[in-house]
N, C-alpha and C. Protein backbone atom coordinates (compact mmCIF):
# COMPACT_ATOMS: atom_id res chain seq x y z
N UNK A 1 -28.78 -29.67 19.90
CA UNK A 1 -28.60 -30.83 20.74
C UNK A 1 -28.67 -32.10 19.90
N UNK A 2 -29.74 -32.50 19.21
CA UNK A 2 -30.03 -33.41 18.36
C UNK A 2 -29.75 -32.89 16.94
N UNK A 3 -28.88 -34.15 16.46
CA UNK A 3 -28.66 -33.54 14.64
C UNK A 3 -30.12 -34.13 14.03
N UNK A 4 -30.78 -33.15 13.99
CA UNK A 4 -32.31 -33.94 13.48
C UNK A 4 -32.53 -32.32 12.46
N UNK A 5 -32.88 -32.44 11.14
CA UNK A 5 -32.62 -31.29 10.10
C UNK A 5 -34.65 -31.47 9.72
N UNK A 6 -35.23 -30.01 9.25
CA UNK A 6 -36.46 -30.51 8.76
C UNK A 6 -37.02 -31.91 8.04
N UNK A 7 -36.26 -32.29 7.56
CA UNK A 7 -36.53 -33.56 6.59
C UNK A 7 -36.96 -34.74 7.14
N UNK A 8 -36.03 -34.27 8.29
CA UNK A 8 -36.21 -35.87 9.11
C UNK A 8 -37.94 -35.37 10.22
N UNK A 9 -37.91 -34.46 10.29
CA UNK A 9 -39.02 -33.87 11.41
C UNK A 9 -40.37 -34.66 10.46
N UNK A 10 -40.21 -34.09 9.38
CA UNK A 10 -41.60 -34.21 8.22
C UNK A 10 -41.72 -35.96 8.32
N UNK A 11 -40.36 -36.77 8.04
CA UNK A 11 -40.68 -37.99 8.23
C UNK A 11 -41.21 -38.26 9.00
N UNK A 12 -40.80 -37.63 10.30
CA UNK A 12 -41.38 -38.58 12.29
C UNK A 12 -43.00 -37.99 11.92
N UNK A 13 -43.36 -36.95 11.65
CA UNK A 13 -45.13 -36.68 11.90
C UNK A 13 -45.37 -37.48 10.94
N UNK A 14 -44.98 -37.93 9.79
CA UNK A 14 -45.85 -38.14 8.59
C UNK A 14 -46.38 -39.95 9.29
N UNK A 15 -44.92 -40.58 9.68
CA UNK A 15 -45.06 -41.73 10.21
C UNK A 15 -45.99 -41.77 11.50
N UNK A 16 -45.75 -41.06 12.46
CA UNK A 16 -46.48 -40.26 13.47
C UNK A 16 -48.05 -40.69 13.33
N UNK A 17 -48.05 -39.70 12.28
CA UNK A 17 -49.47 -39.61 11.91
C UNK A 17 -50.23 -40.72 11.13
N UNK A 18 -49.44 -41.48 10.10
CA UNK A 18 -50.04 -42.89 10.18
C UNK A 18 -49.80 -44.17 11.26
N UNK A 19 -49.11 -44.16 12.63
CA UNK A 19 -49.00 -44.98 13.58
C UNK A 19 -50.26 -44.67 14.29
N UNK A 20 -50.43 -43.59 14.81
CA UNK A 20 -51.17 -43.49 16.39
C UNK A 20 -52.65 -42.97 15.47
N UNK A 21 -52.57 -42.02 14.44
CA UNK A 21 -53.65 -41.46 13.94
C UNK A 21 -53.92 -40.72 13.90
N UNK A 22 -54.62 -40.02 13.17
CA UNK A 22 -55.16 -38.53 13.30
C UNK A 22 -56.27 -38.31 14.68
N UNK A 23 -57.01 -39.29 15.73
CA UNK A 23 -57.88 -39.12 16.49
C UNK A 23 -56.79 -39.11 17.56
N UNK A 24 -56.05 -39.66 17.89
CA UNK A 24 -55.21 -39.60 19.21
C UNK A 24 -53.64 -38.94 18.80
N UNK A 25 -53.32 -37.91 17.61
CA UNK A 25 -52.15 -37.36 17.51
C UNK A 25 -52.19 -36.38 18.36
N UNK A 26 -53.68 -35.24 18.82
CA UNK A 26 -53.13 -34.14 19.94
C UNK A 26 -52.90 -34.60 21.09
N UNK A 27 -53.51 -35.68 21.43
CA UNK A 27 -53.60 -36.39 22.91
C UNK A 27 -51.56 -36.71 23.00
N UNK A 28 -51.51 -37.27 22.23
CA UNK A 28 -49.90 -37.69 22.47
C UNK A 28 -48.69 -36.64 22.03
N UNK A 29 -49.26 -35.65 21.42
CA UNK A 29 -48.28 -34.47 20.95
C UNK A 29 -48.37 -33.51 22.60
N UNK A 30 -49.35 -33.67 23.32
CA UNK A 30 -49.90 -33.17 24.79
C UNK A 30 -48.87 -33.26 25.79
N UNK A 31 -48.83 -34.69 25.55
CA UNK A 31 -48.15 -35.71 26.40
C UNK A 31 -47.06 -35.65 26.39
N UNK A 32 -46.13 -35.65 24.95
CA UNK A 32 -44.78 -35.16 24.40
C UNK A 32 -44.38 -34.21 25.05
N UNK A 33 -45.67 -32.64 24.97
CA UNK A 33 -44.93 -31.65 25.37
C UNK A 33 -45.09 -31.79 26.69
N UNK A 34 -45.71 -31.73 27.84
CA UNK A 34 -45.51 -32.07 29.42
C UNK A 34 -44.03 -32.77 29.55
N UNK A 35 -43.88 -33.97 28.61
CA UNK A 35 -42.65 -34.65 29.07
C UNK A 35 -41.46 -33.82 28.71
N UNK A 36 -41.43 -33.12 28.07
CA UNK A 36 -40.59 -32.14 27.33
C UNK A 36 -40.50 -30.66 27.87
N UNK A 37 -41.60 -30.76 29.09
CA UNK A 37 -41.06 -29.44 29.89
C UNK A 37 -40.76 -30.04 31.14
N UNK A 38 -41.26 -31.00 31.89
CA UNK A 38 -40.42 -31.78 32.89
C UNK A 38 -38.80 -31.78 32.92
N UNK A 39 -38.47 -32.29 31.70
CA UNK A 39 -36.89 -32.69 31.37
C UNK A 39 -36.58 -31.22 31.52
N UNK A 40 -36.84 -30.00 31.04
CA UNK A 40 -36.41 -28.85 30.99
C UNK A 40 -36.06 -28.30 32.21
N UNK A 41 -37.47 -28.81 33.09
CA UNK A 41 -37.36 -28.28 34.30
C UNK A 41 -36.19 -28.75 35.37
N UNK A 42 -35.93 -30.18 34.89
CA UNK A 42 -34.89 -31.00 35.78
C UNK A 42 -33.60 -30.09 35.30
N UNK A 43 -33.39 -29.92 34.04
CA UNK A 43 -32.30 -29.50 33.30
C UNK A 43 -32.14 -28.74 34.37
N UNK A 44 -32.54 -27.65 34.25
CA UNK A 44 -32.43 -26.24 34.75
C UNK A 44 -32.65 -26.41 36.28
N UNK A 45 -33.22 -26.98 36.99
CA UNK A 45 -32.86 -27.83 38.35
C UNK A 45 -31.48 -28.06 38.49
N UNK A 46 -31.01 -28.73 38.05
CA UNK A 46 -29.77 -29.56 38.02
C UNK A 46 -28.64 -28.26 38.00
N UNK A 47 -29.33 -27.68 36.75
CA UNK A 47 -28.19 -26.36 36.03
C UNK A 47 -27.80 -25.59 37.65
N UNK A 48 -28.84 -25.14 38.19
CA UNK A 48 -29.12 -24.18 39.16
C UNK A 48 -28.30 -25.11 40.98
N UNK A 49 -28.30 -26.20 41.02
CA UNK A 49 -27.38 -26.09 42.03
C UNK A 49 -26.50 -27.02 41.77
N UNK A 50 -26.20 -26.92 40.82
CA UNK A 50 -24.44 -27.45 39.88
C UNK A 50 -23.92 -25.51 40.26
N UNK A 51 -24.58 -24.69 39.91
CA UNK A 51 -23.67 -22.91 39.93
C UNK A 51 -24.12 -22.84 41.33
N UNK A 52 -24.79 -23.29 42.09
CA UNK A 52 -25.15 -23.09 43.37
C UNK A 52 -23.69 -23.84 44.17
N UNK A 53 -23.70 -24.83 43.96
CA UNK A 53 -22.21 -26.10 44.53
C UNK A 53 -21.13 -24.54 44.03
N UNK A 54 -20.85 -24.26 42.72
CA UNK A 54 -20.08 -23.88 42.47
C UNK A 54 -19.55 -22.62 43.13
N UNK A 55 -20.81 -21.69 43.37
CA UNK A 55 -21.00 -20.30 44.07
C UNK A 55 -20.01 -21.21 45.84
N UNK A 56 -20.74 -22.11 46.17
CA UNK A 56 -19.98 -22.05 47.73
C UNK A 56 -18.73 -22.27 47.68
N UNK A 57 -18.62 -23.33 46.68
CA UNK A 57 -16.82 -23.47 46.27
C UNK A 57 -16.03 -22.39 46.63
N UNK A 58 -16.49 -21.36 45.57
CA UNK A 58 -15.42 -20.17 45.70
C UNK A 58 -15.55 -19.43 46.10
N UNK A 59 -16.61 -19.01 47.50
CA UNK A 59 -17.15 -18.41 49.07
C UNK A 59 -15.87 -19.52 49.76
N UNK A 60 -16.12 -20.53 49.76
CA UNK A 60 -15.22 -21.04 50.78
C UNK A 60 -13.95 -20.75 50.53
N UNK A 61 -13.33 -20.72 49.05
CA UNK A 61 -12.02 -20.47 48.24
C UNK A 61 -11.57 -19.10 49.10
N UNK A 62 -13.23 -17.81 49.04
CA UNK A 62 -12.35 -16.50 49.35
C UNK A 62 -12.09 -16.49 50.36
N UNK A 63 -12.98 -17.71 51.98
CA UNK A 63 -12.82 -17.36 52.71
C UNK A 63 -11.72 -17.83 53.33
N UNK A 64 -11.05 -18.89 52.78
CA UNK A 64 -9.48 -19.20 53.30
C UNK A 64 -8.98 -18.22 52.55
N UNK A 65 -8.78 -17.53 51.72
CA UNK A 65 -7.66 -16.44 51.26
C UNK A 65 -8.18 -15.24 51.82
N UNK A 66 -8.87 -14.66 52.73
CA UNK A 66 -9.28 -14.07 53.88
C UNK A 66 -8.71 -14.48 55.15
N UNK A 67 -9.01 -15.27 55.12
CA UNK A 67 -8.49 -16.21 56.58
C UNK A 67 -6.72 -15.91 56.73
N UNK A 68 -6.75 -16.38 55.44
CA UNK A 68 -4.67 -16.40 55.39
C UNK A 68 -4.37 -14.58 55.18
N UNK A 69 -4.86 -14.00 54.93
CA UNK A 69 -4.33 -12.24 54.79
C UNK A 69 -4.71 -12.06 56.40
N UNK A 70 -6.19 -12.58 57.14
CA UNK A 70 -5.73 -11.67 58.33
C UNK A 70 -4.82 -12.42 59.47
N UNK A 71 -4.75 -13.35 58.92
CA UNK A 71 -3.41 -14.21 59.75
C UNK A 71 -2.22 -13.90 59.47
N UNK A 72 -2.04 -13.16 58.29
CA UNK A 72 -1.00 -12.55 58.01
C UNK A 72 -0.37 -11.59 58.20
N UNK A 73 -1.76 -10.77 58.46
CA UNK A 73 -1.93 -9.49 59.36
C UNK A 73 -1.34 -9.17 60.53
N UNK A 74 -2.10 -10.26 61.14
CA UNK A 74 -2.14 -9.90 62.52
C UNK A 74 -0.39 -10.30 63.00
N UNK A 75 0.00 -11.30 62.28
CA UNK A 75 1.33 -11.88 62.42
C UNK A 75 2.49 -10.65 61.98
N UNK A 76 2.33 -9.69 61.19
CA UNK A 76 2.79 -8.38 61.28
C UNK A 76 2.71 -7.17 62.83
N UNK A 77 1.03 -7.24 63.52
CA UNK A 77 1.04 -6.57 64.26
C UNK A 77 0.98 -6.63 65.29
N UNK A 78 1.35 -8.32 65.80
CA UNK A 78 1.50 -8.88 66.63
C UNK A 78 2.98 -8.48 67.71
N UNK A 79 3.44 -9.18 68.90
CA UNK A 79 4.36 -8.40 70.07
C UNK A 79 5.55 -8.30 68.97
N UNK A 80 5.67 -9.21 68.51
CA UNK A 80 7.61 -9.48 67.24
C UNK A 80 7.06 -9.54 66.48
N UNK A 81 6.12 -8.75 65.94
CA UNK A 81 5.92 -8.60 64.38
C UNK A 81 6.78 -7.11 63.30
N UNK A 82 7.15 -7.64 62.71
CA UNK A 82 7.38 -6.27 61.79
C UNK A 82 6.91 -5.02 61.77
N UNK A 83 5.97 -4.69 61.98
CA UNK A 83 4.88 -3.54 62.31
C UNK A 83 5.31 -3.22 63.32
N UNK A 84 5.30 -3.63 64.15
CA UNK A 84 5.47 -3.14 65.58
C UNK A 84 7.06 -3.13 65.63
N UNK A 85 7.83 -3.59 65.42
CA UNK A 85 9.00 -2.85 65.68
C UNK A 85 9.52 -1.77 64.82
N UNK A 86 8.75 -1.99 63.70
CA UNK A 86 8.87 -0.45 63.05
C UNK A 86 7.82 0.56 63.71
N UNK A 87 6.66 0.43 64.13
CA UNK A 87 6.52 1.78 65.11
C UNK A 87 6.89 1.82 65.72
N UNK A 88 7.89 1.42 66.97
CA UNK A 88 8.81 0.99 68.02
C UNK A 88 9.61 2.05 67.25
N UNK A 89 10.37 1.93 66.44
CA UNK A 89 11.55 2.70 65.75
C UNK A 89 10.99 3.74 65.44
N UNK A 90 10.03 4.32 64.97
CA UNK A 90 9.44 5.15 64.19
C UNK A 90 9.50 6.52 65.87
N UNK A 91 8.60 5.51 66.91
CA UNK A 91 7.77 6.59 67.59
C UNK A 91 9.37 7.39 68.16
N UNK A 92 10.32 6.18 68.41
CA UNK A 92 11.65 6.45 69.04
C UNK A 92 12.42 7.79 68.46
N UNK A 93 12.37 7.57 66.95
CA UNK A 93 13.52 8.72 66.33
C UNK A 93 12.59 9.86 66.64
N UNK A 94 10.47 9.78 66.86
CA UNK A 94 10.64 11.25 66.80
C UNK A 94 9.78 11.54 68.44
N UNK A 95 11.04 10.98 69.43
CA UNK A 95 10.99 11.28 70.38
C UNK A 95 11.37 12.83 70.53
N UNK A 96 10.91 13.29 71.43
CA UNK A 96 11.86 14.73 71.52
C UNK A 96 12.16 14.88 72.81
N UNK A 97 13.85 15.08 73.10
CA UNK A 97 14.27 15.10 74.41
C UNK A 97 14.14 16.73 75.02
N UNK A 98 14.43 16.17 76.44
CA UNK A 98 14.59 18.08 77.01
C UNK A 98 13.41 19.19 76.16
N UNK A 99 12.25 18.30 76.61
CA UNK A 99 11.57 19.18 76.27
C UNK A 99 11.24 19.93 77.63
N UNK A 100 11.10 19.69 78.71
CA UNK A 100 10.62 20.26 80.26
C UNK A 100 12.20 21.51 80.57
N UNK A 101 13.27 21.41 79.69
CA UNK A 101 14.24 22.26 80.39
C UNK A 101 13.71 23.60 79.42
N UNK A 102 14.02 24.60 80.30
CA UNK A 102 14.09 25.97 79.90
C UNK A 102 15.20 26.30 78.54
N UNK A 103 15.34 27.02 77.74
CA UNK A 103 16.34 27.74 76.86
C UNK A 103 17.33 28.08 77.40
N UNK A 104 18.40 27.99 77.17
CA UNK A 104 19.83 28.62 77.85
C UNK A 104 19.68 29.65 76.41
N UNK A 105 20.42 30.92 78.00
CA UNK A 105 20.41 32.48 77.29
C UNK A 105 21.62 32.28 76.41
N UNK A 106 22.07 32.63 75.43
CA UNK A 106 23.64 32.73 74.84
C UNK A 106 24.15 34.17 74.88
N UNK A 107 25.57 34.22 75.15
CA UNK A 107 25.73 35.43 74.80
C UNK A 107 25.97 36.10 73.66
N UNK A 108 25.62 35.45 72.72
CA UNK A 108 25.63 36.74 71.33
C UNK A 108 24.17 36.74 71.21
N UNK A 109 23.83 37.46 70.74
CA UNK A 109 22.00 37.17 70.49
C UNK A 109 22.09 36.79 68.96
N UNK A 110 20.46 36.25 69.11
CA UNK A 110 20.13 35.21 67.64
C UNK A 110 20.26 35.69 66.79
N UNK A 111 19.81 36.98 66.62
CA UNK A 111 19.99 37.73 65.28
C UNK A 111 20.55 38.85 65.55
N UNK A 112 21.47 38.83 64.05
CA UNK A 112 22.55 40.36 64.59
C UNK A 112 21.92 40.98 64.05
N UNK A 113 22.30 42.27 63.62
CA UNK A 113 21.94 43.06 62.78
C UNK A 113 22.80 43.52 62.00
N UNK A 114 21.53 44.45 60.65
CA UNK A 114 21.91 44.00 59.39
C UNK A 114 23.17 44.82 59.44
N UNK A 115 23.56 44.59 57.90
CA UNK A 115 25.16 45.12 58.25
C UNK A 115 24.73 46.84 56.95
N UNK A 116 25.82 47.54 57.28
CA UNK A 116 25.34 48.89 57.10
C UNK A 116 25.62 49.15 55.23
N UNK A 117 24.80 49.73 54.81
CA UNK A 117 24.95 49.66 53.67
C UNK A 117 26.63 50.34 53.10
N UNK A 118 27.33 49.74 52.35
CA UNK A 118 28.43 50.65 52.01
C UNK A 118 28.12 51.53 50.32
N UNK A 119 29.20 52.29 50.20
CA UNK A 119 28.95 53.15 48.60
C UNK A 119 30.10 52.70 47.73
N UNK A 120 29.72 52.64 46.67
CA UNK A 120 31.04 51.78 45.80
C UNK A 120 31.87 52.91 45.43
N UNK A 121 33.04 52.06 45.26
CA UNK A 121 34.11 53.27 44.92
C UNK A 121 33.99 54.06 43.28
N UNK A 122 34.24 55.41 43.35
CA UNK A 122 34.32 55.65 42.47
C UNK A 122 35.26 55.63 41.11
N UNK A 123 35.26 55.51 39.81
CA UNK A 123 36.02 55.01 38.93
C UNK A 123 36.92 55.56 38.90
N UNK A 124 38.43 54.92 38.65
CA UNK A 124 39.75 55.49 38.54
C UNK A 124 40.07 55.55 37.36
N UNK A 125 41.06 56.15 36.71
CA UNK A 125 41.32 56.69 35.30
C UNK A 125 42.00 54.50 34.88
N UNK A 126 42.61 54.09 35.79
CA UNK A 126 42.83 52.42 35.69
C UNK A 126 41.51 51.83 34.56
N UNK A 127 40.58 51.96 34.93
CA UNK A 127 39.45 51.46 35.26
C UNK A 127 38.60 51.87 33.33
N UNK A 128 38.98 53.04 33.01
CA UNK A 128 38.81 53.27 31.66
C UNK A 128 39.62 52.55 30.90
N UNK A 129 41.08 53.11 31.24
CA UNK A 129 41.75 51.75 30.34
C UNK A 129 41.76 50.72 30.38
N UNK A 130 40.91 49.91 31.34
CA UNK A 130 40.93 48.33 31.31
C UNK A 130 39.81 48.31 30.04
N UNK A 131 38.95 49.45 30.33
CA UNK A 131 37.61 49.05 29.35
C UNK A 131 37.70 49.27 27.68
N UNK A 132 38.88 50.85 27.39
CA UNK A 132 39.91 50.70 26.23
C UNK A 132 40.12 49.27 25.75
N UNK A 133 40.96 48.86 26.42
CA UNK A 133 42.26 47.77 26.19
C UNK A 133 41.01 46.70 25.55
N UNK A 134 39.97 46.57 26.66
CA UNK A 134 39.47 45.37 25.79
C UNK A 134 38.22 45.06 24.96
N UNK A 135 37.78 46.57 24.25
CA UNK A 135 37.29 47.03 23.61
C UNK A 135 38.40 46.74 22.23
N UNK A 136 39.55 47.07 22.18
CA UNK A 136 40.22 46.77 21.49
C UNK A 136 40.82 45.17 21.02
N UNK A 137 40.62 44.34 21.73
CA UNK A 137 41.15 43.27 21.77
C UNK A 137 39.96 42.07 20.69
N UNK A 138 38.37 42.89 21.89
CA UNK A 138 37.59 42.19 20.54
C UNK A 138 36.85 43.28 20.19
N UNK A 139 36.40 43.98 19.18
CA UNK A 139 35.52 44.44 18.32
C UNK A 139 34.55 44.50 17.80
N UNK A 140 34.72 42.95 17.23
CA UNK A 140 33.08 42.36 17.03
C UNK A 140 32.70 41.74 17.75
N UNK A 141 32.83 41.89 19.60
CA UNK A 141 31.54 41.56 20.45
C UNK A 141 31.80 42.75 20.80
N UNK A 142 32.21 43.87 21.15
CA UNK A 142 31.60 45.38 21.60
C UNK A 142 30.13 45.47 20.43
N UNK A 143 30.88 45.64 19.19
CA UNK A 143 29.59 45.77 18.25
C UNK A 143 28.48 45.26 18.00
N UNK A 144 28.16 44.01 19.09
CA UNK A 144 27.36 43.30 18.93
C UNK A 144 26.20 43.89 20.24
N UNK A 145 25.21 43.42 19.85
CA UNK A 145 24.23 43.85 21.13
C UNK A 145 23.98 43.01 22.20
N UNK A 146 23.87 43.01 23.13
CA UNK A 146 23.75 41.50 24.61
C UNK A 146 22.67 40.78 24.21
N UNK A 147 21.40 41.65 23.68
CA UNK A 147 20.08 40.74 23.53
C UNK A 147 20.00 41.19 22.61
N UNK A 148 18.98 40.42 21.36
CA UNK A 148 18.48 40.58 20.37
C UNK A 148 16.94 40.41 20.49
N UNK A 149 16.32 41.73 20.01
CA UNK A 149 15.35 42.75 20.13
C UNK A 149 14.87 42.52 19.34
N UNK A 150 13.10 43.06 18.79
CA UNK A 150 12.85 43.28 17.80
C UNK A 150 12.07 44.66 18.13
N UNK A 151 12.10 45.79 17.45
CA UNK A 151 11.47 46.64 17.39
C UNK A 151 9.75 46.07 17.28
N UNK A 152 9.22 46.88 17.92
CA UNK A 152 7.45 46.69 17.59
C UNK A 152 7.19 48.04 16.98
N UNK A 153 7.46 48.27 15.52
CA UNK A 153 6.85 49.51 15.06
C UNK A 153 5.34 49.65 15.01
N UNK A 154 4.85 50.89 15.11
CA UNK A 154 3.49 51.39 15.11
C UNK A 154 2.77 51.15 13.13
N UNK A 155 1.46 50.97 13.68
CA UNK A 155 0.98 51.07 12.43
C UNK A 155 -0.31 52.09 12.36
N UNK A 156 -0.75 52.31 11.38
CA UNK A 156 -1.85 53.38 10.84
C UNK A 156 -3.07 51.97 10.58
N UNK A 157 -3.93 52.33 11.75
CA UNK A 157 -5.33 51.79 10.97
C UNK A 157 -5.89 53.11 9.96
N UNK A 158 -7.47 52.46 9.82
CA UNK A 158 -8.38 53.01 8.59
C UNK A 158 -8.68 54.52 9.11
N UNK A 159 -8.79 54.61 10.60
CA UNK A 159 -9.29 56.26 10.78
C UNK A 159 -7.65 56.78 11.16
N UNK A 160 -6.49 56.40 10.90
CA UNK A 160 -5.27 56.90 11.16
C UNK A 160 -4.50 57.30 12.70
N UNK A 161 -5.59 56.69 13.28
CA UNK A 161 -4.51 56.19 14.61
C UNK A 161 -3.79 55.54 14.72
N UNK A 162 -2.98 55.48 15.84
CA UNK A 162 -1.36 54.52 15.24
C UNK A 162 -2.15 53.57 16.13
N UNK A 163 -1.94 52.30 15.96
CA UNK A 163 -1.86 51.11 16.61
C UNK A 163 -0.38 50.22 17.08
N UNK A 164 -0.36 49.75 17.80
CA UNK A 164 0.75 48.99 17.83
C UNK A 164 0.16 47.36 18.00
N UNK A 165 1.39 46.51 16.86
CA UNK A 165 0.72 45.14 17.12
C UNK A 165 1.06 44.20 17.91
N UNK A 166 0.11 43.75 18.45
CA UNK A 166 0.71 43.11 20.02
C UNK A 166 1.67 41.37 19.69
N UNK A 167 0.63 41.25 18.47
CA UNK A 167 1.31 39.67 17.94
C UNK A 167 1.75 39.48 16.77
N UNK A 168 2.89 40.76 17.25
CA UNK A 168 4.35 40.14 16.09
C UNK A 168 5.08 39.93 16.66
N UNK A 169 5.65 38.77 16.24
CA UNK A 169 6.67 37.87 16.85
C UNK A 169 8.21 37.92 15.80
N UNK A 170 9.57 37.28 16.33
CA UNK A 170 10.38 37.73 15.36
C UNK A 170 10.17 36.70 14.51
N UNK A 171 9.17 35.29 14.24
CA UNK A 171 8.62 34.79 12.55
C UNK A 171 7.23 35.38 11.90
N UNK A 172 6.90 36.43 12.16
CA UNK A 172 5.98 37.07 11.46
C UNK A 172 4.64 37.39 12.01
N UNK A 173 3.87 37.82 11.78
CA UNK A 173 2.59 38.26 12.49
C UNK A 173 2.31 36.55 13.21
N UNK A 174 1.45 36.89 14.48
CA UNK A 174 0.93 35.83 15.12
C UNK A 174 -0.63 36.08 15.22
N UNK A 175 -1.00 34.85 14.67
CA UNK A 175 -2.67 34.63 14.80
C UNK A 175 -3.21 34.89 16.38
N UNK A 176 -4.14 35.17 16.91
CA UNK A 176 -4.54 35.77 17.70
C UNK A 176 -5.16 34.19 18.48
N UNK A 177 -6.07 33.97 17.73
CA UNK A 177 -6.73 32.43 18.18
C UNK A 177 -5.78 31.52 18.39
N UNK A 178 -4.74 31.38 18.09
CA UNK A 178 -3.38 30.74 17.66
C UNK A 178 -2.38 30.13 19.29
N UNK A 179 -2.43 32.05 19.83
CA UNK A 179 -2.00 32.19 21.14
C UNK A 179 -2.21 31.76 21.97
């Protein structure tokens, strides 16, 4: 608060102490401090409903921006408000009509039944030579396999039972913890 550095402190007692004296320096250093917690106390008085003013400020601030949302509100759910003619619309589409009339019978019924299994025809000598002809045409996709496989060959543990390994994969053994 005050630019006052030790140097200058040592001056004020030293002067201090040759003005008033060494018999009346506690009496007035007493006095100093009382006056010096007064001021503190005002401070902090003052401090306390300066944030007090401030606290109602912005109670009153929330309570107009309260005020204006439920006026805003209500101006939604009011007779011509937006709200209400959208539940107006809403309850309307899921009206359901003719609900008090009975079912009219039809004459086919609801569900037919299933249809009867048939047997496929058996292969005609046609039917090889289509599979000839285009066996011939390509070659290297007959020779090729649909999926690509990998064998899981068996292995020999230590007492010579076969094992098979569950985590080989087609890039090489798979760590177990890994999986």
């Amino acid at each position: 608060m005050f630019d006052i550095g030790w140097s200058e402190l040592v001056v004020i007692a030293v002067v201090a102490l040759i003005a008033i004296g060494p018999k009346e320096l506690p009496g007035v250093l007493r006095m100093v401090g009382q006056w010096m917690g007064k001021a503190r106390k005002m401070a902090a008085e003052f401090q306390g409903q300066f944030q007090e003013a401030m606290r109602e400020a912005e109670m009153a601030d929330l309570k107009k921006s309260f005020d204006e949302v439920r006026e805003a509100a209500t101006g939604l759910t009011s007779g011509g408000g937006l709200m209400t003619s959208l539940q107006n619309d809403v309850t309307d589409a899921l009206r359901i009509e003719d609900t008090d009339k009975p079912a009219e019978t039809a004459a086919t019924p609801a569900i037919e039944p299933p249809a009867a299994p048939t047997t496929p025809e058996a292969p005609t000598p046609q039917t090889f030579v289509e599979a000839t002809a285009h066996e011939a045409t390509a070659p290297e996709a007959a020779s090729e396999p649909l999926a690509i496989t990998r064998e899981v060959q068996p292995q020999a543990d230590a007492q010579g039972d076969l094992q098979v390994d569950a985590h080989v994969t087609a890039d090489g053994p798979k760590d177990a913890k890994a999986s």
